[in-house]
Protein backbone atom coordinates (compact mmCIF):
# COMPACT_ATOMS: atom_id res chain seq x y z
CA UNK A 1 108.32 150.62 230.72
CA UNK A 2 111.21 148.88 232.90
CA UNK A 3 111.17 145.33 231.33
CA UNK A 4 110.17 146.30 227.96
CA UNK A 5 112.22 145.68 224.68
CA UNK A 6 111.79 148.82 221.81
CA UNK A 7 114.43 147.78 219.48
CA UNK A 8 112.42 146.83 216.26
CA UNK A 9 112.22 143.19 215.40
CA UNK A 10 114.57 142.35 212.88
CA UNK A 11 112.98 141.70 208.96
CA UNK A 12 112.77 138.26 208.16
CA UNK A 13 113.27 136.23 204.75
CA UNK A 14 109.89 135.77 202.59
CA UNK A 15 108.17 132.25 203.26
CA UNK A 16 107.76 131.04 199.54
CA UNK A 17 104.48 128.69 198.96
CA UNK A 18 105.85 125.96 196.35
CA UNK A 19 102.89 124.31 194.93
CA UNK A 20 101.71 121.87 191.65
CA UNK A 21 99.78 119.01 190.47
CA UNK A 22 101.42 115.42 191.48
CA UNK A 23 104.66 114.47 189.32
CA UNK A 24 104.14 117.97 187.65
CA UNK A 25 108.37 118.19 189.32
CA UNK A 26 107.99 120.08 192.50
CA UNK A 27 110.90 117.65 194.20
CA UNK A 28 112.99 118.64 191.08
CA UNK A 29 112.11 122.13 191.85
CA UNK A 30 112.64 121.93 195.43
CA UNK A 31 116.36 120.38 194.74
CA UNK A 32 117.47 122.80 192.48
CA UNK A 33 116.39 125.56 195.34
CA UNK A 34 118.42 123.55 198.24
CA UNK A 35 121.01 123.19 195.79
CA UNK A 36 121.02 127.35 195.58
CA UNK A 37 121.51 127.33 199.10
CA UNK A 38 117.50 128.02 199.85
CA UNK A 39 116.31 126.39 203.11
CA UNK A 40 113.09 123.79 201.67
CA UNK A 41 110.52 122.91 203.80
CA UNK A 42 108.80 119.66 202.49
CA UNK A 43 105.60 118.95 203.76
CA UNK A 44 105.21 115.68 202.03
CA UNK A 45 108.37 114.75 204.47
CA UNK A 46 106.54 116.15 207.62
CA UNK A 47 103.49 113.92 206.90
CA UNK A 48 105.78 111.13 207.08
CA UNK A 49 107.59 111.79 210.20
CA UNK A 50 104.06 112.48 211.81
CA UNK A 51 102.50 109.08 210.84
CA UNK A 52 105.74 107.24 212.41
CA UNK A 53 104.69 104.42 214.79
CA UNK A 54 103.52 106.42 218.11
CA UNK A 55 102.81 109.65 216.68
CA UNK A 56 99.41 110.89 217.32
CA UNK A 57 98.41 111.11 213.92
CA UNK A 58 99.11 107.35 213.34
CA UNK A 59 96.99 106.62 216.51
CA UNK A 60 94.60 108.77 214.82
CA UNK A 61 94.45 106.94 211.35
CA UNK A 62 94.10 103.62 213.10
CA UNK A 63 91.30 104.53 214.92
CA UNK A 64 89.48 105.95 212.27
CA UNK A 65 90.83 103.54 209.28
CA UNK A 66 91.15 100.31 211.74
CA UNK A 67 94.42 98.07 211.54
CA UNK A 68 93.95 97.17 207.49
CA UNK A 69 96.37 100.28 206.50
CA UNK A 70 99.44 99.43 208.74
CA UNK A 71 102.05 97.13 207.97
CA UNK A 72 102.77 94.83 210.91
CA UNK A 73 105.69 96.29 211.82
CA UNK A 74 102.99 99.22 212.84
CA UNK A 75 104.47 101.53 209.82
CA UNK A 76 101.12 102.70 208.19
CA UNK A 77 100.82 100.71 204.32
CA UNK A 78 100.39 103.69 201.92
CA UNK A 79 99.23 102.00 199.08
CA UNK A 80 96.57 100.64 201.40
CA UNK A 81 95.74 103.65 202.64
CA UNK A 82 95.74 105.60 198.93
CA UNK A 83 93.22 102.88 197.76
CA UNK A 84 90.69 103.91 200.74
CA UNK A 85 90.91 107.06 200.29
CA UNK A 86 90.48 106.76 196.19
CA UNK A 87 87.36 104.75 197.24
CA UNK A 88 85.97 106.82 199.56
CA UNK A 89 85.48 111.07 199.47
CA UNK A 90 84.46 110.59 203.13
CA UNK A 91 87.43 108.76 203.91
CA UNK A 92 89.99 111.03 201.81
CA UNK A 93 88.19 114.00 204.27
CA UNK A 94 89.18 112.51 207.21
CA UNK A 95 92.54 111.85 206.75
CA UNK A 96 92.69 115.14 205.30
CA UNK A 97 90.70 116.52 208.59
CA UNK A 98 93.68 114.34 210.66
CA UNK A 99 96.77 115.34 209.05
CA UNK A 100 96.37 118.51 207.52
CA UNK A 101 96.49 120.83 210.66
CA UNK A 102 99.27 118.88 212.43
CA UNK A 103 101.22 119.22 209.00
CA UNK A 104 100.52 123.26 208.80
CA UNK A 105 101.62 123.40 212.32
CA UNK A 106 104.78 122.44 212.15
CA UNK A 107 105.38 123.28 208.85
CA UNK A 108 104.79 126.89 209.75
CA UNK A 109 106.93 126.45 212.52
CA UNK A 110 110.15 125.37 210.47
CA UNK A 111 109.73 128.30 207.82
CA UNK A 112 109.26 130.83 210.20
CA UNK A 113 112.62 129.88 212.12
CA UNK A 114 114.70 129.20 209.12
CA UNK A 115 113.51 132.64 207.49
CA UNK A 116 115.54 134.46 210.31
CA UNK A 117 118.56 133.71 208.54
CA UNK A 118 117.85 132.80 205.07
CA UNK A 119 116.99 135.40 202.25
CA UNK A 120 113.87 133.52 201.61
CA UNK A 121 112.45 129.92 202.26
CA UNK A 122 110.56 127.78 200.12
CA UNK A 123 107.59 125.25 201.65
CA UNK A 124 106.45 122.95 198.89
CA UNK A 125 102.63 122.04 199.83
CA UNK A 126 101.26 119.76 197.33
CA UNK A 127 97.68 120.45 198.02
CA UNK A 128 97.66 124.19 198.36
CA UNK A 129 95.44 125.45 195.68
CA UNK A 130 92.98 122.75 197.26
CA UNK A 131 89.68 124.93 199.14
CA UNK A 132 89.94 123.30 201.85
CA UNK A 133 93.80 123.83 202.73
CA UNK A 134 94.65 127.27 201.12
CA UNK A 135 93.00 129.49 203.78
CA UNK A 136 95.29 128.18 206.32
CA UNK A 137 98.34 129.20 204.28
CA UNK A 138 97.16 132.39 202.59
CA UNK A 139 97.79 134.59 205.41
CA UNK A 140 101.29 133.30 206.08
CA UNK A 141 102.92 132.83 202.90
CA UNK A 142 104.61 135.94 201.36
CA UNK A 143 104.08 134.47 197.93
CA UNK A 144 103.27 131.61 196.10
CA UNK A 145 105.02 129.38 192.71
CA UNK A 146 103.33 126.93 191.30
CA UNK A 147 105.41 124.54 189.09
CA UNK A 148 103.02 123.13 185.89
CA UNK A 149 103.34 120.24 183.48
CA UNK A 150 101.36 118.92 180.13
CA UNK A 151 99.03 115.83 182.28
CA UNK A 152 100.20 113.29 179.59
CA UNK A 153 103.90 113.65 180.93
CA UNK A 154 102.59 113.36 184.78
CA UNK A 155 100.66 110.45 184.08
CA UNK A 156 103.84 108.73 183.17
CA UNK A 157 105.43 110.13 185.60
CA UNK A 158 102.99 108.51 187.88
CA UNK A 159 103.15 105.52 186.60
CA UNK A 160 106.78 104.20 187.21
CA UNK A 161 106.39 104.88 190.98
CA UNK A 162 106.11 101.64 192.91
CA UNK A 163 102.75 100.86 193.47
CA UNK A 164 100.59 103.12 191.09
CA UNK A 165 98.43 101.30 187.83
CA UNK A 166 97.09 103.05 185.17
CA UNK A 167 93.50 102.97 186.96
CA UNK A 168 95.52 104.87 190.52
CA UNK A 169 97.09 107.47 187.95
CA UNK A 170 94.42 109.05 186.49
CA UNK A 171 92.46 109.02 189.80
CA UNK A 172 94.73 110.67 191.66
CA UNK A 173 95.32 113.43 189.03
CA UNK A 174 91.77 113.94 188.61
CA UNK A 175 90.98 113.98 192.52
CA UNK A 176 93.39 117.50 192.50
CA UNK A 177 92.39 120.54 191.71
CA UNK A 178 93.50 122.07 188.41
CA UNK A 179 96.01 124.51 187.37
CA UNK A 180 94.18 127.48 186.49
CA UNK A 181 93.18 127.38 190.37
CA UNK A 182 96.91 126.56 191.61
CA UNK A 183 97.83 130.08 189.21
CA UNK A 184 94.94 131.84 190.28
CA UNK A 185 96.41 131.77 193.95
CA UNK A 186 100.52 132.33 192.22
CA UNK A 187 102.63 134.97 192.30
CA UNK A 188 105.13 132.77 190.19
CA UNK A 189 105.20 130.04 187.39
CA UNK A 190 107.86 127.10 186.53
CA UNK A 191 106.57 125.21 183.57
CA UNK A 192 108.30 121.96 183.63
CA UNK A 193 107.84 121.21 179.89
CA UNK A 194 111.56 120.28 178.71
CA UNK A 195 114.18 118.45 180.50
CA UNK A 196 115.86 118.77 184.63
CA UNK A 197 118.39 121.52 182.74
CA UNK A 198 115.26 123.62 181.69
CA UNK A 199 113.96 123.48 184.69
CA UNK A 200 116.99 124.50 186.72
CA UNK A 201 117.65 127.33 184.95
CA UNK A 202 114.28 128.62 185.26
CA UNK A 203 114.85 128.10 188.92
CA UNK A 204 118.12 129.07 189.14
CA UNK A 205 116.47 133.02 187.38
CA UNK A 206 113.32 132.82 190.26
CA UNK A 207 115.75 132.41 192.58
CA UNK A 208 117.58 135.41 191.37
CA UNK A 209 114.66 137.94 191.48
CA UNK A 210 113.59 136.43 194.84
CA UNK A 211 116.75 137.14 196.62
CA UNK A 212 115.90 141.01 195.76
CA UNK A 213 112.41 140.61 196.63
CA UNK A 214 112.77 143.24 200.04
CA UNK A 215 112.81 140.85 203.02
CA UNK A 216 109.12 140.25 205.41
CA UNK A 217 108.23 141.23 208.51
């Protein structure tokens, strides 16, 4: 047909799921993979650029969560925020209901351009294994890792980031899933159970059998 292109679309780099329980070391893991060269795709970063004064999902939050979780400068208050949603299952399922899908959007969006020149791409999601978020991902993702720790080390972890108590850390481990149901949905494992040099080794041999892994279409 006049108009119509037949040359085959040209294979595209896997889209790598990078996944884990919080302060289990995903951001350790993610470095070491820039670090290799590996385009990272941070969703954790997205949700921060899409609750930036004017965004829609900051106009969202305020109307749902009311003026108590924003700074006055407008800049939403996180700790704020983390203590309603701690509180509250109904209120942790509406920011989840607000954020999530603008976060997959353009998270999607990102990987799937940067895979056109890159061997493969990694997108850490914290919250993948979660029901309610792996569905969306599942049928875009070429594969998943999941990066695991012992809790007692992510509790501490936890607990010399501004802002988080004793009381905040075990709450917000125990409000995530687990990891038998983050390796149930893994095609890969990074046990962070040593120290950074462990752990970038063990990236450093992924990333070695992923760059033969043949590329996606």
């Amino acid at each position: 047909m006049p108009g119509t292109d037949d040359r085959e679309t040209p294979p595209r780099g896997a889209i790598i799921g990078l996944t884990g329980g919080i302060a289990s070391g995903k951001s350790l893991a993610a470095e070491c993979f820039a670090a290799l060269g590996i385009p990272v795709i941070d969703t954790d970063q997205i949700s921060r650029e899409l609750v930036e004064p004017g965004q829609a999902c900051s106009s969202a939050i305020r109307a749902h969560f009311g003026a108590d979780v924003f700074q006055p400068d407008g800049r939403l208050d996180r700790q704020a925020l983390r203590w309603r949603i701690l509180a509250d299952p109904a209120d942790r399922s509406a920011l989840e209901a607000i954020m999530h899908p603008a976060i997959r959007e353009r998270a999607r969006d990102r990987a799937e351009r940067a895979a056109q020149d890159a061997p493969y791409v990694i997108v850490v999601v914290p919250l993948l294994a979660e029901p309610a978020v792996w569905p969306a991902y599942r049928d875009w993702l070429d594969g998943v890792i999941t990066v695991t720790a012992p809790p007692d080390s992510r509790r501490e972890r936890l607990l010399v980031r501004p802002g988080i108590d004793e009381e905040q850390a075990d709450r917000l481990i125990a409000l995530q899933t687990d990891d038998r149901a983050r390796l149930a949905i893994s095609d890969y494992r990074l046990d962070n159970v040593s120290d950074r040099a462990a752990l970038r080794q063990a990236v450093a041999e992924l990333d070695r059998r992923l760059r033969q892994t043949p590329r996606a279409r």
